[in-house]
Protein backbone atom coordinates (compact mmCIF):
# COMPACT_ATOMS: atom_id res chain seq x y z
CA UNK A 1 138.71 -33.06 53.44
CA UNK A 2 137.50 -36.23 55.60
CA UNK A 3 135.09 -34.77 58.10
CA UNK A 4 133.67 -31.49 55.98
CA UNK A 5 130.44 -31.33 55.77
CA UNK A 6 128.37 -31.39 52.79
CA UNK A 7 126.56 -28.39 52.72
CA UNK A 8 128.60 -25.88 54.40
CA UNK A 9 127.18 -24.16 57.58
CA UNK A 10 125.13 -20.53 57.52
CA UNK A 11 125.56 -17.53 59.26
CA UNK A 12 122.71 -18.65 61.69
CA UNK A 13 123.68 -21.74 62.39
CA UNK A 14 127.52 -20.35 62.69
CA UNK A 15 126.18 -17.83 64.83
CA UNK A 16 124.24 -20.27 67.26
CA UNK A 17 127.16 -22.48 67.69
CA UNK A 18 129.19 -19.89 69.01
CA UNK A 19 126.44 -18.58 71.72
CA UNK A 20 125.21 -22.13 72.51
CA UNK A 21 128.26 -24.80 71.34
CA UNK A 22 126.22 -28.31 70.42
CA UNK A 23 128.55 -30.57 72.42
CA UNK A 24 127.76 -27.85 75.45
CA UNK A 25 129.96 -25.54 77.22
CA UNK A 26 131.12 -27.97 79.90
CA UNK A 27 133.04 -30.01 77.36
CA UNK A 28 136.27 -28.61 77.64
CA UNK A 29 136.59 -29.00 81.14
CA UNK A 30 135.42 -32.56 80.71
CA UNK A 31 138.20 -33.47 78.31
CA UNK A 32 141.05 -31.74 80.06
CA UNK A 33 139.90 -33.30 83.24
CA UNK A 34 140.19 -36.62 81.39
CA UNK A 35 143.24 -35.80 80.23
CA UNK A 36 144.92 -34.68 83.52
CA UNK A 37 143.36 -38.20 84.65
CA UNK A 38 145.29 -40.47 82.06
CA UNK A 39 148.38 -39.01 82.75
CA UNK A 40 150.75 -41.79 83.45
CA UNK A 41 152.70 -40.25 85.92
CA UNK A 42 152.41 -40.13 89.85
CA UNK A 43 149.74 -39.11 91.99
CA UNK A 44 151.96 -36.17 93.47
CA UNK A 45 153.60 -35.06 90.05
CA UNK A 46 150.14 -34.81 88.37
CA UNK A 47 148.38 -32.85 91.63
CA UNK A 48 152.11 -30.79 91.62
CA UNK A 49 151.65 -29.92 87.77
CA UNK A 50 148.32 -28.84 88.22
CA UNK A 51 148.82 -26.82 91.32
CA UNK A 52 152.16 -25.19 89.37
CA UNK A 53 149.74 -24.22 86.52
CA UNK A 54 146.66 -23.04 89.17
CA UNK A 55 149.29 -20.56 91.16
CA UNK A 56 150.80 -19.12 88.19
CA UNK A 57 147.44 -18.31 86.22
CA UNK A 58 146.44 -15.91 89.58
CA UNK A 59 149.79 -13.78 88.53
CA UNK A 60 149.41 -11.19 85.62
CA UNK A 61 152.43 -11.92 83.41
CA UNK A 62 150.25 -13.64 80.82
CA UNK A 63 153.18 -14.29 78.55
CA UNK A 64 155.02 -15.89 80.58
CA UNK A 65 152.39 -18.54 82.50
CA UNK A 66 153.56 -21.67 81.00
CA UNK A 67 157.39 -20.91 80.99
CA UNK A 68 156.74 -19.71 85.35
CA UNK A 69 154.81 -22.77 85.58
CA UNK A 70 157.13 -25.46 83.97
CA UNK A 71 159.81 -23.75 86.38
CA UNK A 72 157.50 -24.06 89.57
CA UNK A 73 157.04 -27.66 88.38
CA UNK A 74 159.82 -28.90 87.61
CA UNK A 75 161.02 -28.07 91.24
CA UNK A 76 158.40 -29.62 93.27
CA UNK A 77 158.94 -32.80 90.35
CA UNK A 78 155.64 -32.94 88.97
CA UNK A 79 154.77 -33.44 85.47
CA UNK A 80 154.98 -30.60 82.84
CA UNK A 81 152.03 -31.45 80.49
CA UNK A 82 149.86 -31.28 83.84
CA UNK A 83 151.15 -27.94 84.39
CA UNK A 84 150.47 -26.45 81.17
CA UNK A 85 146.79 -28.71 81.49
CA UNK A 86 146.40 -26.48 84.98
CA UNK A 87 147.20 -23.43 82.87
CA UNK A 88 145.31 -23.66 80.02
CA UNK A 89 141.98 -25.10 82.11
CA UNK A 90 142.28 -22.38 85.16
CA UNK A 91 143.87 -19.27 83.21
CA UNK A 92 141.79 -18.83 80.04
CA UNK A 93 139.99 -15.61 78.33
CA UNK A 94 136.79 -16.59 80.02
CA UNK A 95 138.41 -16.67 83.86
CA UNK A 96 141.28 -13.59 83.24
CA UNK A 97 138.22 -10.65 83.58
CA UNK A 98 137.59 -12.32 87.15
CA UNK A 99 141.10 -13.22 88.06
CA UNK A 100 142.21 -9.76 87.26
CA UNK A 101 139.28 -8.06 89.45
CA UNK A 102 139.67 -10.68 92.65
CA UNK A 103 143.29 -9.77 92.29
CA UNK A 104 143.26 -5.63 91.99
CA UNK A 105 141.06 -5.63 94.91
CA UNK A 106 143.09 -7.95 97.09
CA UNK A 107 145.97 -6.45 96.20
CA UNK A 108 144.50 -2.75 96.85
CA UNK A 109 142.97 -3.72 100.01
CA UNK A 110 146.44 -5.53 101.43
CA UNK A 111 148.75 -2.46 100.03
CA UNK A 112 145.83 -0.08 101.75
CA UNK A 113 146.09 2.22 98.43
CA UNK A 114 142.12 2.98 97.66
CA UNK A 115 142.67 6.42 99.71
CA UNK A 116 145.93 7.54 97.21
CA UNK A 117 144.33 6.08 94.37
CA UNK A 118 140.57 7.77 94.73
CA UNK A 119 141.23 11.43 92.72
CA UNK A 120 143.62 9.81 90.72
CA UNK A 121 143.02 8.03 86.91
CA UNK A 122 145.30 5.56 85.35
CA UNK A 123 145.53 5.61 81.60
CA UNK A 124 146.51 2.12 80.90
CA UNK A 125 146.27 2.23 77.05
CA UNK A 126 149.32 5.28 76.70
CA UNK A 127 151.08 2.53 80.09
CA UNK A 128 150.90 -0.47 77.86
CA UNK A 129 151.83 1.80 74.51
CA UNK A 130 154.50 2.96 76.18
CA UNK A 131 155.64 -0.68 77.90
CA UNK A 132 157.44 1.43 80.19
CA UNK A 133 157.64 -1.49 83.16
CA UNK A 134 159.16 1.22 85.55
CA UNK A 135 155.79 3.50 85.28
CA UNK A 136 153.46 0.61 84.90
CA UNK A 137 154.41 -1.32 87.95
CA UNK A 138 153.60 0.90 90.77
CA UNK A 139 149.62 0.91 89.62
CA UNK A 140 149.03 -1.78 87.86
CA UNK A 141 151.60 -4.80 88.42
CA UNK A 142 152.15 -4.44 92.13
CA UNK A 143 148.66 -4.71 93.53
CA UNK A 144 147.32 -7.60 91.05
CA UNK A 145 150.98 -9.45 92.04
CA UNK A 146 150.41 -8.42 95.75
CA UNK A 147 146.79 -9.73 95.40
CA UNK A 148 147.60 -12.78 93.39
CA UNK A 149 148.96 -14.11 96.47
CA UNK A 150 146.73 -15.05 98.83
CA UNK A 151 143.79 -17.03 96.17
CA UNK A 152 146.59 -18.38 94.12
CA UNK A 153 148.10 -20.16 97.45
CA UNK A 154 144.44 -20.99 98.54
CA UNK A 155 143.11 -22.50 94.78
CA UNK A 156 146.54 -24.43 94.20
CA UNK A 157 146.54 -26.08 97.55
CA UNK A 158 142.86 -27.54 97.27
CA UNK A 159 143.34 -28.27 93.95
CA UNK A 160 146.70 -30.32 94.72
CA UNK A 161 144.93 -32.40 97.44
CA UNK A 162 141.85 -32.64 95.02
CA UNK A 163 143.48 -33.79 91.70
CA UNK A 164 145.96 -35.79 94.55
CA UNK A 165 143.30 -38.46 95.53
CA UNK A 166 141.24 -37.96 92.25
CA UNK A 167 144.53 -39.36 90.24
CA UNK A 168 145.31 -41.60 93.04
CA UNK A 169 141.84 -43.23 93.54
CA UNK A 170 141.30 -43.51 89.38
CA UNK A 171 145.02 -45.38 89.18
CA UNK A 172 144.06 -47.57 91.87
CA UNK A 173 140.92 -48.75 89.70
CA UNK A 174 142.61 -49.15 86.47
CA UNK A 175 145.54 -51.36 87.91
CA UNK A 176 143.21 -53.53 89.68
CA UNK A 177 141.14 -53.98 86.58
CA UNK A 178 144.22 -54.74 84.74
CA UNK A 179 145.13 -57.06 87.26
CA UNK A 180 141.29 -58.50 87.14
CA UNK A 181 141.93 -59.29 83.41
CA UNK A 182 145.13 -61.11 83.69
CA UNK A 183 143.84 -63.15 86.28
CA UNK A 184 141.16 -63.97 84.37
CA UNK A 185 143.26 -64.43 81.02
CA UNK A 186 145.60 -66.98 83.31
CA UNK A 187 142.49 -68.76 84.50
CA UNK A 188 140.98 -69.28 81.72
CA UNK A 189 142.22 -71.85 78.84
CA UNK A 190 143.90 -69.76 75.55
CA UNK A 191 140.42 -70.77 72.95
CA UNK A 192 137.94 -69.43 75.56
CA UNK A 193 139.15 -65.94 76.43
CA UNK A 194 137.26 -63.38 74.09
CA UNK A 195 139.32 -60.59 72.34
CA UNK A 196 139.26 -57.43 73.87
């Protein structure tokens, strides 16, 4: 293989890479923010993907994220790869514990169910064995959905206007640099222009 190492890694060193990663833990959210950034489409369909992707990752039908958001999307016209980007950066196994708890709480405190639910216990494991939708709804799907609501409408608006003058403000740059080069490349006689 090109890039295997020589001597293979140990259990340590395995071990300390996945508590403390080498590159750092922000990484990931560097790149995909970088890659949002270089998208080559509008200001509004980029901000409009992400958004898509930001609301839908507040709702819990996890299998079904990237298909709601591509739908979302392509109604408002925004581009699809920035909706699954807004997906895969906002709705990921690190943020689902805390999405799920913001949302059960919203959603118990706007359906005013913590008195009915207070004696009561909800075994989810024989719910989900089951996959009975009819007997899981009612205490599990209806608050978090209920309580999805409010953040998701919150996160994806200031993260439209956000990634909205982000995109704009970094296209704006590159095309006048790329129109600072062809001026210069006109100016210039052909020999003396360097390569770039």
């Amino acid at each position: 293989m090109l890039f295997r190492r020589r001597k293979p890694a140990g259990f340590k060193e395995k071990m300390r890479e996945l508590l403390w990663p080498r590159k750092g833990f922000l990484r990931p959210i560097r790149y995909l923010s970088m890659r949002i950034l270089r998208l080559s489409a509008s200001p509004h369909a980029v901000a409009a993907g992400v958004a898509a992707g930001v609301f839908v990752s507040w709702t819990p039908f996890i299998g079904v994220h990237f298909v709601m958001a591509f739908v979302i999307t392509y109604f408002l016209s925004g581009s699809m790869v920035a909706a699954a980007l807004g997906c895969a950066a906002f709705g990921n196994p690190l943020t689902y514990p805390f999405i799920w708890g913001i949302t059960w709480e919203i959603g118990h405190l706007l359906l005013s169910r913590e008195d009915q639910l207070a004696g009561q216990s909800i075994d989810l494991a024989a719910l989900f064995h089951k996959l009975n939708f009819t007997e899981l709804w009612r205490p599990v799907l209806e608050p978090m959905l209920v309580g999805a609501i409010p953040p998701a409408i919150v996160t994806s608006v200031a993260l439209y206007a956000l990634t909205f003058y982000t995109v704009k403000g970094f296209q704006t740059r590159r095309h006048t640099r790329l129109l600072e080069r062809a001026r210069l490349r006109l100016a210039s006689p052909a020999g003396d222009m360097p390569s770039v």
